[in-house]
N, C-alpha and C. Protein backbone atom coordinates (compact mmCIF):
# COMPACT_ATOMS: atom_id res chain seq x y z
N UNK A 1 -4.44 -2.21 8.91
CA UNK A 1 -3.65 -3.41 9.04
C UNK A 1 -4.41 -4.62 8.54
N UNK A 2 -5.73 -4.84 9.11
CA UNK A 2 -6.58 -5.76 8.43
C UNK A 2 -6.28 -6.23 6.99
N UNK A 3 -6.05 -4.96 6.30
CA UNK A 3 -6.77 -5.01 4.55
C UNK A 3 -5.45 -5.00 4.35
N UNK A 4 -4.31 -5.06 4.78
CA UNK A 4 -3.08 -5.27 4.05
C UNK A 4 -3.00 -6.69 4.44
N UNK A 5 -3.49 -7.19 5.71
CA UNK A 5 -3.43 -8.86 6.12
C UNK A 5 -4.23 -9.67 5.11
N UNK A 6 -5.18 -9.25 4.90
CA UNK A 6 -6.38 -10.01 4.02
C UNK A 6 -5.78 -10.19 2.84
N UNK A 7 -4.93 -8.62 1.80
CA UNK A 7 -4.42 -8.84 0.85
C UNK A 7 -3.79 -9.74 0.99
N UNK A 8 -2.77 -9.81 1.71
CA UNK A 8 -1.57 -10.70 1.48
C UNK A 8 -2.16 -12.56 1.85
N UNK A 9 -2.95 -12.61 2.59
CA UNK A 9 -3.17 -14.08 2.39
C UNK A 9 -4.25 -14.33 1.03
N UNK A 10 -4.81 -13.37 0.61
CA UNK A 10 -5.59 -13.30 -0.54
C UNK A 10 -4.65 -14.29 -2.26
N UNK A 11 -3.45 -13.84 -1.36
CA UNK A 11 -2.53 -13.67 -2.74
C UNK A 11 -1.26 -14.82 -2.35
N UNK A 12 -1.76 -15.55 -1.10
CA UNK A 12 -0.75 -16.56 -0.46
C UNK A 12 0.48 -15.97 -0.28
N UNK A 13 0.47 -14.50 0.54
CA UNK A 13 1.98 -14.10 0.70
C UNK A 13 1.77 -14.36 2.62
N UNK A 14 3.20 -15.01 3.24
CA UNK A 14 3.36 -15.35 4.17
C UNK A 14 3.31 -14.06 4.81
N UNK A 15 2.65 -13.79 6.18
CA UNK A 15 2.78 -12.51 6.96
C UNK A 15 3.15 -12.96 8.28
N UNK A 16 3.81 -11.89 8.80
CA UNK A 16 4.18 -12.21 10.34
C UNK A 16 4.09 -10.91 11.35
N UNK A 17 4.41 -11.31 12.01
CA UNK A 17 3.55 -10.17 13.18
C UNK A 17 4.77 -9.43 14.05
N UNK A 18 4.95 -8.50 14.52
CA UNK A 18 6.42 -7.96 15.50
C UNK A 18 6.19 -6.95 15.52
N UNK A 19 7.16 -6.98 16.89
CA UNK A 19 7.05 -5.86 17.94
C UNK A 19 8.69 -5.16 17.41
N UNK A 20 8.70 -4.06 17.19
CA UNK A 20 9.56 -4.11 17.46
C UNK A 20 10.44 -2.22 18.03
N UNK A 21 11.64 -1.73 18.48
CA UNK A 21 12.02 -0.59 18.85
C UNK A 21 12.10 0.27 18.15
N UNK A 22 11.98 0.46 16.86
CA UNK A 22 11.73 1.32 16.44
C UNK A 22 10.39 2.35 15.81
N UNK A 23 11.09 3.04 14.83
CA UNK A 23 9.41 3.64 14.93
C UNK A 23 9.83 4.24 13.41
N UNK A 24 8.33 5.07 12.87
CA UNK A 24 8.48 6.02 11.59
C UNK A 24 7.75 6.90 12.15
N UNK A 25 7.83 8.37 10.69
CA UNK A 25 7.18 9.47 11.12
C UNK A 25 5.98 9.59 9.85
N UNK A 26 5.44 8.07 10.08
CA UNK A 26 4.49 8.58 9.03
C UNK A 26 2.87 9.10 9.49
N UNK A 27 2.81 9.00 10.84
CA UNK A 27 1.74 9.36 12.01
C UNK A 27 1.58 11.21 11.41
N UNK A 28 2.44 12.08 10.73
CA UNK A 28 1.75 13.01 10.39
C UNK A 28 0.96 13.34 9.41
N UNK A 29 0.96 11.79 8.26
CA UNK A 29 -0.01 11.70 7.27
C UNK A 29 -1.19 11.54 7.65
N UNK A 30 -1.84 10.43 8.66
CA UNK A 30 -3.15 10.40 9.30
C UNK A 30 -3.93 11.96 9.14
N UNK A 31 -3.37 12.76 9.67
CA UNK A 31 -4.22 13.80 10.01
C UNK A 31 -4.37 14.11 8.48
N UNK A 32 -4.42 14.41 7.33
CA UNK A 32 -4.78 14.31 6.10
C UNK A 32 -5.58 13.26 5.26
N UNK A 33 -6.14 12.18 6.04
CA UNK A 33 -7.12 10.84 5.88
C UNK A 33 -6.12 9.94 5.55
N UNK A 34 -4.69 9.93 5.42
CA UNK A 34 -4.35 8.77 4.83
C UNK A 34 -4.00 7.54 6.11
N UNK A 35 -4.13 6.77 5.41
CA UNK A 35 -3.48 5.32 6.17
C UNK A 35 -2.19 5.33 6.24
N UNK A 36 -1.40 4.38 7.74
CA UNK A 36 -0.75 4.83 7.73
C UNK A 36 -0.21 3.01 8.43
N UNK A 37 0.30 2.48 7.73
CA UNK A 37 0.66 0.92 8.08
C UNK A 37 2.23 0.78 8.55
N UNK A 38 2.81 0.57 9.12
CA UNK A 38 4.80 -0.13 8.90
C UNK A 38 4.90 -1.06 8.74
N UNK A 39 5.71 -1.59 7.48
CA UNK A 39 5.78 -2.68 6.75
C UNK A 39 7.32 -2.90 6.81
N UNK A 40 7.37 -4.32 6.95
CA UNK A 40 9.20 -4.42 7.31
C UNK A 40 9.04 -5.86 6.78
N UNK A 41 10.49 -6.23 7.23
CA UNK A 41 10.62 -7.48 7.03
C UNK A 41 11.75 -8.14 8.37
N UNK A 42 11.52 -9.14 8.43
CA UNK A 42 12.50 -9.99 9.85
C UNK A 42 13.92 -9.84 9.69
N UNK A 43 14.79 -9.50 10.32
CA UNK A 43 16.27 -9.56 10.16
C UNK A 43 16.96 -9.57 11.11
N UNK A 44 18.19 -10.72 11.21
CA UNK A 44 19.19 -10.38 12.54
C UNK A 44 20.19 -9.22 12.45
N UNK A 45 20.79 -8.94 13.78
CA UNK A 45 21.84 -8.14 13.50
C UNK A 45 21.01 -6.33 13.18
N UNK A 46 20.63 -6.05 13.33
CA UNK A 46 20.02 -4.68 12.26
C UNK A 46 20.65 -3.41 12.48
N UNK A 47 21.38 -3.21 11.31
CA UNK A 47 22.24 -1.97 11.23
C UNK A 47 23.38 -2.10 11.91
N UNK A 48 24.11 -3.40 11.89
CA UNK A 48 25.11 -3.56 11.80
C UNK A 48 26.27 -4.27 10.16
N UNK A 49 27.12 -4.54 10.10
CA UNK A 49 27.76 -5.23 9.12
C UNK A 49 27.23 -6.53 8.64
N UNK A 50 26.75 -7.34 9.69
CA UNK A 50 26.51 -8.57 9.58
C UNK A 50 25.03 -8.98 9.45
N UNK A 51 24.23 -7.80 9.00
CA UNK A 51 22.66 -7.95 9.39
C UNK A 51 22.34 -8.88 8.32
N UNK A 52 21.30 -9.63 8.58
CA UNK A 52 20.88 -10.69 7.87
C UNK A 52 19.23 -10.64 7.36
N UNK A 53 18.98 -11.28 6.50
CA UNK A 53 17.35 -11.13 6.16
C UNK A 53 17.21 -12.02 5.12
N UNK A 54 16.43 -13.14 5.12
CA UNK A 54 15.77 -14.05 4.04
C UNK A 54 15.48 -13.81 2.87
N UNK A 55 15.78 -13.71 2.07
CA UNK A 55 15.09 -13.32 0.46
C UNK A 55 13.82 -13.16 0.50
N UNK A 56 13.51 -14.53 0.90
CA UNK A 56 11.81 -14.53 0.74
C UNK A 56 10.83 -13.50 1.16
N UNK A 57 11.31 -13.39 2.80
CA UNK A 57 10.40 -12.24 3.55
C UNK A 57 10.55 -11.08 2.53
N UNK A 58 12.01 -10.55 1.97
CA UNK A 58 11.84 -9.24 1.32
C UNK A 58 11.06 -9.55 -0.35
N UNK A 59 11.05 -10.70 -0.85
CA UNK A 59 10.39 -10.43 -1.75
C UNK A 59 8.71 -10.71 -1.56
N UNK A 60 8.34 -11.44 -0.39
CA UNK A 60 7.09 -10.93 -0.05
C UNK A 60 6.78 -9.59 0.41
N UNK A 61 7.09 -8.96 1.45
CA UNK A 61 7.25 -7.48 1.23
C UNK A 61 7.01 -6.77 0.05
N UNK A 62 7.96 -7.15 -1.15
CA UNK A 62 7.42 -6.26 -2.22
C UNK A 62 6.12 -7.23 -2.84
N UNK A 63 6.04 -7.57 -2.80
CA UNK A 63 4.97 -8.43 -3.87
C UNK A 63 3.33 -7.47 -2.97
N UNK A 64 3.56 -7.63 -1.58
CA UNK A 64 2.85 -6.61 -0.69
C UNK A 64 2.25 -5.59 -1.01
N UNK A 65 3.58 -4.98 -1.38
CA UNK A 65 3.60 -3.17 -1.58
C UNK A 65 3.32 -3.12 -3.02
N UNK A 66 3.70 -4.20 -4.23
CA UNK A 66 2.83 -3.54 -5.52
C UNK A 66 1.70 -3.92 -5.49
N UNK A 67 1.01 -4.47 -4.71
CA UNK A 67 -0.25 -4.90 -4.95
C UNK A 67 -1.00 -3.93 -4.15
N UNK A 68 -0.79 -3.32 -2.90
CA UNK A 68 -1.66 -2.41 -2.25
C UNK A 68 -0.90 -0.62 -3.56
N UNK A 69 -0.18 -0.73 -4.00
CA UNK A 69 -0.14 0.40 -4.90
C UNK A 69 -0.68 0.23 -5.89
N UNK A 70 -0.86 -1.26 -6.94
CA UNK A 70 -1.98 -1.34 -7.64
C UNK A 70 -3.14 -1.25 -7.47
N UNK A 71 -3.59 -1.51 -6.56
CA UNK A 71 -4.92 -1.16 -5.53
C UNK A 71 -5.50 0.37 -5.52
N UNK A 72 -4.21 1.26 -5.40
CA UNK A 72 -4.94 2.16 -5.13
C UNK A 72 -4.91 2.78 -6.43
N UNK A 73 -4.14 2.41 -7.15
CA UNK A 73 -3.89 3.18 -8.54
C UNK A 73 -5.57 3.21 -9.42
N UNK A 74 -5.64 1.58 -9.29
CA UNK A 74 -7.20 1.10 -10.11
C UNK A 74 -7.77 2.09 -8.89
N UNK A 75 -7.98 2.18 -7.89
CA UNK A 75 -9.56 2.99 -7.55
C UNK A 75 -9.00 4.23 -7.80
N UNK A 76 -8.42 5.10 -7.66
CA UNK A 76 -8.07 5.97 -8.03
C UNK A 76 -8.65 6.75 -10.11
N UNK A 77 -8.54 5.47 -10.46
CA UNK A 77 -8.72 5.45 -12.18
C UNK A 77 -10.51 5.32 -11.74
N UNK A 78 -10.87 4.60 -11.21
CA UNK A 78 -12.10 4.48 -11.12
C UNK A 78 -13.26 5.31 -10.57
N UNK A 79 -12.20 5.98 -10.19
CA UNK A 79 -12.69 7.58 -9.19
C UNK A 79 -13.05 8.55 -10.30
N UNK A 80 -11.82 8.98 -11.08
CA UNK A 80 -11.60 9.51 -12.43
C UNK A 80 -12.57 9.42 -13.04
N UNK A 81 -13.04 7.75 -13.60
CA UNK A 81 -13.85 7.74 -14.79
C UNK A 81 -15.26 8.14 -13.83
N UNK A 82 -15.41 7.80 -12.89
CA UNK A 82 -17.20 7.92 -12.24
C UNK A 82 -17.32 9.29 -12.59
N UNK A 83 -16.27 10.46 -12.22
CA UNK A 83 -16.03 11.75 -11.80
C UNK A 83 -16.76 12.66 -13.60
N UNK A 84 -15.81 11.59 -14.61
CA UNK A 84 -16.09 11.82 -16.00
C UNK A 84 -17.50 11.56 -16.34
N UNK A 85 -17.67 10.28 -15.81
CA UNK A 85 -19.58 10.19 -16.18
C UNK A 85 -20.48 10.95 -15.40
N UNK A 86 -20.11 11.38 -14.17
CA UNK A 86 -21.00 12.24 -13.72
C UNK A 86 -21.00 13.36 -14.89
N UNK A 87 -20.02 14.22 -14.76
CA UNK A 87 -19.96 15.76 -15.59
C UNK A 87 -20.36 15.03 -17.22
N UNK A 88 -20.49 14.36 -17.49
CA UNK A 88 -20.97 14.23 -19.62
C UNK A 88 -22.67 13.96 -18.63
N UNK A 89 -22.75 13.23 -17.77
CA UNK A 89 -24.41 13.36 -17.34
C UNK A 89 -24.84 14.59 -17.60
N UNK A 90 -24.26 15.65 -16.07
CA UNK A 90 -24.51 16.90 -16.15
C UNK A 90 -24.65 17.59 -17.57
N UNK A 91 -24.12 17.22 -18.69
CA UNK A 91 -24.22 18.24 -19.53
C UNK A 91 -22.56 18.91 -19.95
N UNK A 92 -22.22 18.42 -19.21
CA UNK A 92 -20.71 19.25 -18.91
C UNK A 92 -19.70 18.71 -20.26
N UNK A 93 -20.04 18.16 -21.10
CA UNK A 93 -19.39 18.24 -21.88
C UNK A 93 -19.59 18.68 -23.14
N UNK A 94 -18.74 19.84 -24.07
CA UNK A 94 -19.00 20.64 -25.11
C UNK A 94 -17.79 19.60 -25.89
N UNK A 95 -18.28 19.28 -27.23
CA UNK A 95 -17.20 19.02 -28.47
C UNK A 95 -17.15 20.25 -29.37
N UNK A 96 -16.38 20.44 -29.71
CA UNK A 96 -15.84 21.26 -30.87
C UNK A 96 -16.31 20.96 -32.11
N UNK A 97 -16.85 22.07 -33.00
CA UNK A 97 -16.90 21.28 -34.53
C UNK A 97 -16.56 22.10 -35.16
């Protein structure tokens, strides 16, 4: 929760805090190392006809979510290339001639 808070004021996106009755089932990813955050946005009415929600909150929300997916994309690439310089260290790489 921290490092999605930090992002978002990093990047001047407004965050807010709530409690609220519902829930997700993303608690069975943890046990596989991943993180596991719920990200929403404020709205009256919810899951009815008349539910309501600010533009803003939802386009902070996304502005949120591509930036912690760009996030992981670059370390992910950066994982890759270390992974590549280790093995051409090792030796591990043959060219063709």
């Amino acid at each position: 929760m921290a490092r999605v808070v930090a992002l978002a004021r990093a990047h001047h996106i407004p965050v807010q805090y709530g409690v609220t009755g519902g829930g997700n089932d993303a608690a069975v990813y943890t046990r596989y190392g991943s993180n596991a955050v719920a990200l929403g946005w404020p709205t009256k009415y919810s899951h009815s006809p008349a539910e309501e929600s600010d533009t803003k909150d939802v386009y902070g929300l996304s502005r949120i979510c591509t930036l912690l997916a760009t996030q992981s994309v670059v370390r992910r690439i950066r994982q890759v290339r270390q992974c590549a310089i280790v093995h051409q260290g090792l030796g591990g790489v043959h060219r063709q001639r």
